[in-house]
Protein backbone atom coordinates (compact mmCIF):
# COMPACT_ATOMS: atom_id res chain seq x y z
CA UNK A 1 -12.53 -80.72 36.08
CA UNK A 2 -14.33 -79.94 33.08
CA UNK A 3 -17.96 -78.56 33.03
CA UNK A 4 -20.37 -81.25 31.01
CA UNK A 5 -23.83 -79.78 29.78
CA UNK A 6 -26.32 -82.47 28.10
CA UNK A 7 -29.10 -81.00 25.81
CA UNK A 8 -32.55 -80.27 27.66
CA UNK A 9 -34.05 -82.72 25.19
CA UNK A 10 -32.28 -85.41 27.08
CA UNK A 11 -33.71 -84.37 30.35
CA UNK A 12 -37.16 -85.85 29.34
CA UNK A 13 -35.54 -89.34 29.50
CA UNK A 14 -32.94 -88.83 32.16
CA UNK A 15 -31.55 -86.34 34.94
CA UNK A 16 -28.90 -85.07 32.95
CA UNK A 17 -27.76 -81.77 35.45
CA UNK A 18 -24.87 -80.04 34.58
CA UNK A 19 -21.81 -81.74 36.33
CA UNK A 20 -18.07 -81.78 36.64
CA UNK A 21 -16.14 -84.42 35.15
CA UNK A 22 -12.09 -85.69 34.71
CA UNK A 23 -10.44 -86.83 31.93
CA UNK A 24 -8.00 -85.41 29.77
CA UNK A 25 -9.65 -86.34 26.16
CA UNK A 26 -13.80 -85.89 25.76
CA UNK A 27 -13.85 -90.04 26.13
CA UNK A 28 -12.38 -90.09 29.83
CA UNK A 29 -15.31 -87.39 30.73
CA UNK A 30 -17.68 -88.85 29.25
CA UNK A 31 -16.77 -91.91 31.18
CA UNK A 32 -16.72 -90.53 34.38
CA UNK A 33 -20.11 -89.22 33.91
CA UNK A 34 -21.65 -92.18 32.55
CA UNK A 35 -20.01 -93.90 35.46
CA UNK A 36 -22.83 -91.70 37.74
CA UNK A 37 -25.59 -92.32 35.00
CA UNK A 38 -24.88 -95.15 33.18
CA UNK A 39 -28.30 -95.40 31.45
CA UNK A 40 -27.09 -91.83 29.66
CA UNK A 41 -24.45 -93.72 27.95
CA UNK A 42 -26.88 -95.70 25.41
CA UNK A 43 -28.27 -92.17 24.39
CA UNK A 44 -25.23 -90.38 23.41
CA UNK A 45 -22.99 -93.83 22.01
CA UNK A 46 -23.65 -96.28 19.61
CA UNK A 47 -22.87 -100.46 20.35
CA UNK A 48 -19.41 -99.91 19.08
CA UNK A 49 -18.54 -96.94 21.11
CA UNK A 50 -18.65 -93.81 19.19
CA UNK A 51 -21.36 -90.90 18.77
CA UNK A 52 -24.98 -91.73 17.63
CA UNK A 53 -25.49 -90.47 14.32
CA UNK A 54 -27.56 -86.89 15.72
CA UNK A 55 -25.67 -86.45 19.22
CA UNK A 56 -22.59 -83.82 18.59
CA UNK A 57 -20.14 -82.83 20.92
CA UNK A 58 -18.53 -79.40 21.38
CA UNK A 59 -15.59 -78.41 23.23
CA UNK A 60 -15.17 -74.79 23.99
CA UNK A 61 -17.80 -74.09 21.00
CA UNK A 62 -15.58 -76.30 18.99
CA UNK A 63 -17.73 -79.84 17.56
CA UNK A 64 -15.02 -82.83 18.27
CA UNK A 65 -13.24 -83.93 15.34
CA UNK A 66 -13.04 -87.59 16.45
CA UNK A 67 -16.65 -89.20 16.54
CA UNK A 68 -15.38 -92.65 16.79
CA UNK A 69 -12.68 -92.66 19.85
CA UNK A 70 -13.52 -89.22 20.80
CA UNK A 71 -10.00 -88.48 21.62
CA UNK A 72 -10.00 -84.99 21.46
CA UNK A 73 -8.47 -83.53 24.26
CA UNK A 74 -9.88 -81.83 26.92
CA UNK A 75 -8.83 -79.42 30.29
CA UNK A 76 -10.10 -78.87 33.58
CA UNK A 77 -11.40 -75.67 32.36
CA UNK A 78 -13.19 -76.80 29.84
CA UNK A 79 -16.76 -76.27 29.19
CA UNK A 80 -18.31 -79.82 27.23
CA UNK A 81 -21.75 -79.29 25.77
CA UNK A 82 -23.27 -82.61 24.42
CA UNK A 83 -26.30 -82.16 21.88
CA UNK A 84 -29.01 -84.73 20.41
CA UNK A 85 -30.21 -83.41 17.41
CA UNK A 86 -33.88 -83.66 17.15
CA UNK A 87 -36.04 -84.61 13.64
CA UNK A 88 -38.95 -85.38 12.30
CA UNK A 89 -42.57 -83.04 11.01
């Protein structure tokens, strides 16, 4: 299973541990996690189903290429590190 890491920012709002999650593409993990935390989904997606406009998603140090179906793949060994960008003075 893949290894998914949420941004410490997040952990203000929600228990967002480190966790291992299936799936073979970055939408089946995120799935399965927000299957355990549901509440996490509305902070990393939009209403339509793709990434909020400051969340990114890295795979292996790589940012995903597909924002809206997040269909990039992904492999049991796999580290996924999901970061909300923060703004504002």
């Amino acid at each position: 299973m893949a290894r998914v890491t949420f941004t410490p920012v997040l952990d203000r709002h929600l228990d967002v541990a480190t966790t291992s999650a299936a799936g073979a593409t970055v939408r089946e993990v995120l799935d399965s996690v927000f299957a355990a935390n549901p509440r996490l989904r509305r902070y990393v997606l939009e209403d339509h189903g793709g990434l909020r406009k400051h969340v990114q998603i890295f795979v292996n140090g790589e940012m995903v290429a597909d924002r809206r179906q997040l269909g990039d793949a992904v492999t049991g060994s796999d580290d996924v590190y999901v970061m909300q960008a923060l703004s504002g003075g």
